[in-house]
N, C-alpha and C. Protein backbone atom coordinates (compact mmCIF):
# COMPACT_ATOMS: atom_id res chain seq x y z
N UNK A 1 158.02 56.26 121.17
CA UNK A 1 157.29 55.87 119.98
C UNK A 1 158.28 55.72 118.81
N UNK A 2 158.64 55.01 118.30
CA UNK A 2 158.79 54.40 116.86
C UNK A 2 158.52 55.22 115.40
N UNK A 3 159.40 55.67 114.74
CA UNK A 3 159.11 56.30 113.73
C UNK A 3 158.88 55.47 112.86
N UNK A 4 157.94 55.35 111.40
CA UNK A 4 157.63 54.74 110.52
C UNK A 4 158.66 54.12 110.18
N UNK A 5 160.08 54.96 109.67
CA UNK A 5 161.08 54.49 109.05
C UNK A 5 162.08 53.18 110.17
N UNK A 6 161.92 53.21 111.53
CA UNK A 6 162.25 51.83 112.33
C UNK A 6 160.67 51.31 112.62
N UNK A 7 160.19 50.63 111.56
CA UNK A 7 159.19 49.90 111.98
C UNK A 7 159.37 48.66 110.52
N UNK A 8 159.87 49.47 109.67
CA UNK A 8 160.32 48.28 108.34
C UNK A 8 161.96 47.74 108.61
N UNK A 9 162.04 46.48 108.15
CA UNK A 9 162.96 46.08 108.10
C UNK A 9 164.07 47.07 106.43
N UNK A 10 165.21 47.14 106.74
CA UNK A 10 166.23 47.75 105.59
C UNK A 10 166.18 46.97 104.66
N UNK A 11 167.07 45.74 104.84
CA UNK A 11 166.93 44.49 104.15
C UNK A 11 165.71 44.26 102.99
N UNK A 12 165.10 43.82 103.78
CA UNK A 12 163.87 43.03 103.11
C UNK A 12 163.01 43.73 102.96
N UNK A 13 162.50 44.83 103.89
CA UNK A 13 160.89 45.62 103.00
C UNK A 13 160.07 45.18 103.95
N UNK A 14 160.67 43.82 105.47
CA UNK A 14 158.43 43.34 105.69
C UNK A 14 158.69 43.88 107.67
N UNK A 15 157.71 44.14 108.12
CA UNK A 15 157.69 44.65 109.31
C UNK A 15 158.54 44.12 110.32
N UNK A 16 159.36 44.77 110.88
CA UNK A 16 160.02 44.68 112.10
C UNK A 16 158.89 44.57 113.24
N UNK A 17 159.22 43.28 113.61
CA UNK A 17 158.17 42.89 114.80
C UNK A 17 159.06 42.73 116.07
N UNK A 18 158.25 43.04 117.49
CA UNK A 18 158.71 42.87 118.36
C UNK A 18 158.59 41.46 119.04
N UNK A 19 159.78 40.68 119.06
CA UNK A 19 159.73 39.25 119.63
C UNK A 19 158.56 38.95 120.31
N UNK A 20 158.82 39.80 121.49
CA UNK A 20 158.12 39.87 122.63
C UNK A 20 156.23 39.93 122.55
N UNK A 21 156.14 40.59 121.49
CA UNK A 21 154.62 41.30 121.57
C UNK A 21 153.59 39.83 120.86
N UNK A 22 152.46 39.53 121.47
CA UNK A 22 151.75 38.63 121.08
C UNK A 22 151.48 39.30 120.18
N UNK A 23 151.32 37.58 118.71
CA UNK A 23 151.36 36.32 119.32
C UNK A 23 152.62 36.27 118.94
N UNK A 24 154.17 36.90 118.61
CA UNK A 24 154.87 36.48 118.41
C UNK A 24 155.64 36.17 119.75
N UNK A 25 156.23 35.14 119.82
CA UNK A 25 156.93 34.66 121.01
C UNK A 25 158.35 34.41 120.87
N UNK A 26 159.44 34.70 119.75
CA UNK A 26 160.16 34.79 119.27
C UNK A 26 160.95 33.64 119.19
N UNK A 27 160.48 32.70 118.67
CA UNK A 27 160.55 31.18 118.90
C UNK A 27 159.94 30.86 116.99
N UNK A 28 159.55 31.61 116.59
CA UNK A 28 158.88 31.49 115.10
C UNK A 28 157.79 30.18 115.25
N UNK A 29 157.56 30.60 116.23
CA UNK A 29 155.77 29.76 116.51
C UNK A 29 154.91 30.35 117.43
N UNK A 30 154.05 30.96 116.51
CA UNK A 30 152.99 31.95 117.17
C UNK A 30 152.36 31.19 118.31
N UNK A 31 151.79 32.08 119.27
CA UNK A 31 151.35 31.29 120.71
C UNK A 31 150.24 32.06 120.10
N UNK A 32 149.30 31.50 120.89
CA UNK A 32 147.57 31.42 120.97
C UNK A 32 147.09 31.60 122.37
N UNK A 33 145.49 32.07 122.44
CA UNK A 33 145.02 32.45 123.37
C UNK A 33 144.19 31.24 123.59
N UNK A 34 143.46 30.36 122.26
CA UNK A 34 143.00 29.75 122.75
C UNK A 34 143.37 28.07 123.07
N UNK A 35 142.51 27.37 124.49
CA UNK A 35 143.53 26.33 124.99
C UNK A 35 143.62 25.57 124.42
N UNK A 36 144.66 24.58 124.13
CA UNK A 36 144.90 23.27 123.52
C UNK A 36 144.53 23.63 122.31
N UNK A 37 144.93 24.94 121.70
CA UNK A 37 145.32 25.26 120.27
C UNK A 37 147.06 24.68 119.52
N UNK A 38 147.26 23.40 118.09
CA UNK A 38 148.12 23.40 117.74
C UNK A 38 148.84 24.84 117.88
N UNK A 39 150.28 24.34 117.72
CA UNK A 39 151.31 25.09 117.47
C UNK A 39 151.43 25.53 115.66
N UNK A 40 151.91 26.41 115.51
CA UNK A 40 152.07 26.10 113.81
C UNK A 40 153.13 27.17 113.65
N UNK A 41 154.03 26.63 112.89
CA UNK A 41 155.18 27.72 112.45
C UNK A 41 154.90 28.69 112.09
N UNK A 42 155.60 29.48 112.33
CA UNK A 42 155.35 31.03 111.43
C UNK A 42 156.56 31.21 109.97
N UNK A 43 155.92 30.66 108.71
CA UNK A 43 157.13 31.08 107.63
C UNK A 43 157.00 32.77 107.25
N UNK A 44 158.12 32.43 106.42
CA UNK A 44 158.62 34.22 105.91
C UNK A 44 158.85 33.67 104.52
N UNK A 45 158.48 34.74 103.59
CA UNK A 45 159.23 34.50 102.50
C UNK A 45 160.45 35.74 102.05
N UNK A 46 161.03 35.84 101.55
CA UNK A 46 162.04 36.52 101.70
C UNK A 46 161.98 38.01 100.94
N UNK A 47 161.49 36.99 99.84
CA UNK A 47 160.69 38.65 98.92
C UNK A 47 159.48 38.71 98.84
N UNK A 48 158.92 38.02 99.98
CA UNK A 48 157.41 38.20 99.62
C UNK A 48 156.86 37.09 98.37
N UNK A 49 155.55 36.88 98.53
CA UNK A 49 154.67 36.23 97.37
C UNK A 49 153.76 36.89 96.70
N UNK A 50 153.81 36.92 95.51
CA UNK A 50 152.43 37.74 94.88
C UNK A 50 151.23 37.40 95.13
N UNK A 51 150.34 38.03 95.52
CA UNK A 51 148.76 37.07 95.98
C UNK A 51 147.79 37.06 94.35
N UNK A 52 147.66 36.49 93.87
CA UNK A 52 146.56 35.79 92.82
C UNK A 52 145.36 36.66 92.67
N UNK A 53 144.78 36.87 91.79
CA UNK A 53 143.12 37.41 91.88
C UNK A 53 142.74 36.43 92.20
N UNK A 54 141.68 36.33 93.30
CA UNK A 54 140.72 34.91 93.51
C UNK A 54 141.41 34.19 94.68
N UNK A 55 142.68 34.72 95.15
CA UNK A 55 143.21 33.93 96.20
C UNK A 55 142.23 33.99 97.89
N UNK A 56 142.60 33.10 98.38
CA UNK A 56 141.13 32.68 99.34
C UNK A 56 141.68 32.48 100.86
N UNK A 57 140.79 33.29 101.72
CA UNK A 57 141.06 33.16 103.21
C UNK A 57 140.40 32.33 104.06
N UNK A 58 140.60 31.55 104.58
CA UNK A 58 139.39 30.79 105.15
C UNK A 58 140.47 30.90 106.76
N UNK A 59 138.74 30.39 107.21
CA UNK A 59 138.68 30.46 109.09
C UNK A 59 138.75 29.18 109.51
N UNK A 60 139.18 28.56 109.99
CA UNK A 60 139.03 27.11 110.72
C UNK A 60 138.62 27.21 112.22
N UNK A 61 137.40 26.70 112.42
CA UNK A 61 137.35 26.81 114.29
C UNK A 61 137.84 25.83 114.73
N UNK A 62 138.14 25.37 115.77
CA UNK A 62 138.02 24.42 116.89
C UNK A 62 137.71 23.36 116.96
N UNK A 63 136.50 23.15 115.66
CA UNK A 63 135.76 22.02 115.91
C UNK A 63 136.42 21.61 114.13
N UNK A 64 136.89 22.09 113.90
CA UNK A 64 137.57 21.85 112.33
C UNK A 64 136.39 22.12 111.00
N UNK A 65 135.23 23.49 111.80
CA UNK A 65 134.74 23.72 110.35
C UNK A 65 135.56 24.75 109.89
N UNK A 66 135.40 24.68 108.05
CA UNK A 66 136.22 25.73 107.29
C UNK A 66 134.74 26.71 106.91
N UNK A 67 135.32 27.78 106.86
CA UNK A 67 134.62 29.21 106.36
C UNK A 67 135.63 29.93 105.55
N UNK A 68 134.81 29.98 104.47
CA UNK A 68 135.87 31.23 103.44
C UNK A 68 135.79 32.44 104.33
N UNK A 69 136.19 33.35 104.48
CA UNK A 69 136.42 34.59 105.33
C UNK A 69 136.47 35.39 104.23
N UNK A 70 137.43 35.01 103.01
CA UNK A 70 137.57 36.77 102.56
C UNK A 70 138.26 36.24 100.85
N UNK A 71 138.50 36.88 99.80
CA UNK A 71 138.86 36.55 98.73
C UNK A 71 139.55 37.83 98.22
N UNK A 72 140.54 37.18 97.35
CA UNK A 72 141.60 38.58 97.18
C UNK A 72 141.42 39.00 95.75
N UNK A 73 141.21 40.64 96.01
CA UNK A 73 140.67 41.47 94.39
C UNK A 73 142.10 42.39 93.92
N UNK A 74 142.97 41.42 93.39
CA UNK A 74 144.15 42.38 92.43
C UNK A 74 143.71 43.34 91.96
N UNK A 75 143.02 43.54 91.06
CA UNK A 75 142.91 45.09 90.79
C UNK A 75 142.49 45.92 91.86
N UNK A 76 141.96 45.54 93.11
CA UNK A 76 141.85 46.66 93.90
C UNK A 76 142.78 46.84 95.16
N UNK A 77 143.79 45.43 95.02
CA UNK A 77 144.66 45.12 95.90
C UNK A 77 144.20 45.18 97.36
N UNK A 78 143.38 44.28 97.25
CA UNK A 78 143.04 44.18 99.23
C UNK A 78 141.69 42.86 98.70
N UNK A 79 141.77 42.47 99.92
CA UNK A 79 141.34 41.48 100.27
C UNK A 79 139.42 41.66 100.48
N UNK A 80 138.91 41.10 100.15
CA UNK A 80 137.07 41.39 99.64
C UNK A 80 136.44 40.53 101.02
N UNK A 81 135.96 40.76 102.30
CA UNK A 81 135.37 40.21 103.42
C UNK A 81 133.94 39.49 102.59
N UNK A 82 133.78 38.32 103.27
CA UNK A 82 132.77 37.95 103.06
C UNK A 82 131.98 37.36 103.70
């Protein structure tokens, strides 16, 4: 088991991920479960981005409908399900 302190990267501050472990495939393009799902890069930012009050999660299925999923509350710092 992994102590907290090897689970962050030194450097940068953002999680040390295991190549191997879905969906990362260590290729910096997440694999998917479901079939004849695009590919889509996986970016990083280096220091991170600040998230916005009001910033917005949405779901896309399959069939290309959008659903807001969730909206982000700065003052309470986490993300509001909806």
């Amino acid at each position: 088991m992994k102590r907290e302190k090897d689970l962050v990267d030194k450097d940068d501050g953002h999680p040390v991920r295991d190549p191997a472990a879905w969906p990362n495939n260590g290729l910096g393009l997440p694999s998917s479960r479901v079939e004849h799902s695009p590919v889509i890069p996986e970016l990083k930012a280096s220091k991170g981005v600040p998230l916005q009050d009001g910033a917005e999660m949405w779901r896309i299925d399959r069939d290309g409908k959008e659903t807001l999923a969730a909206v982000y509350n700065r003052r309470q710092q986490r993300w509001i399900s909806l």
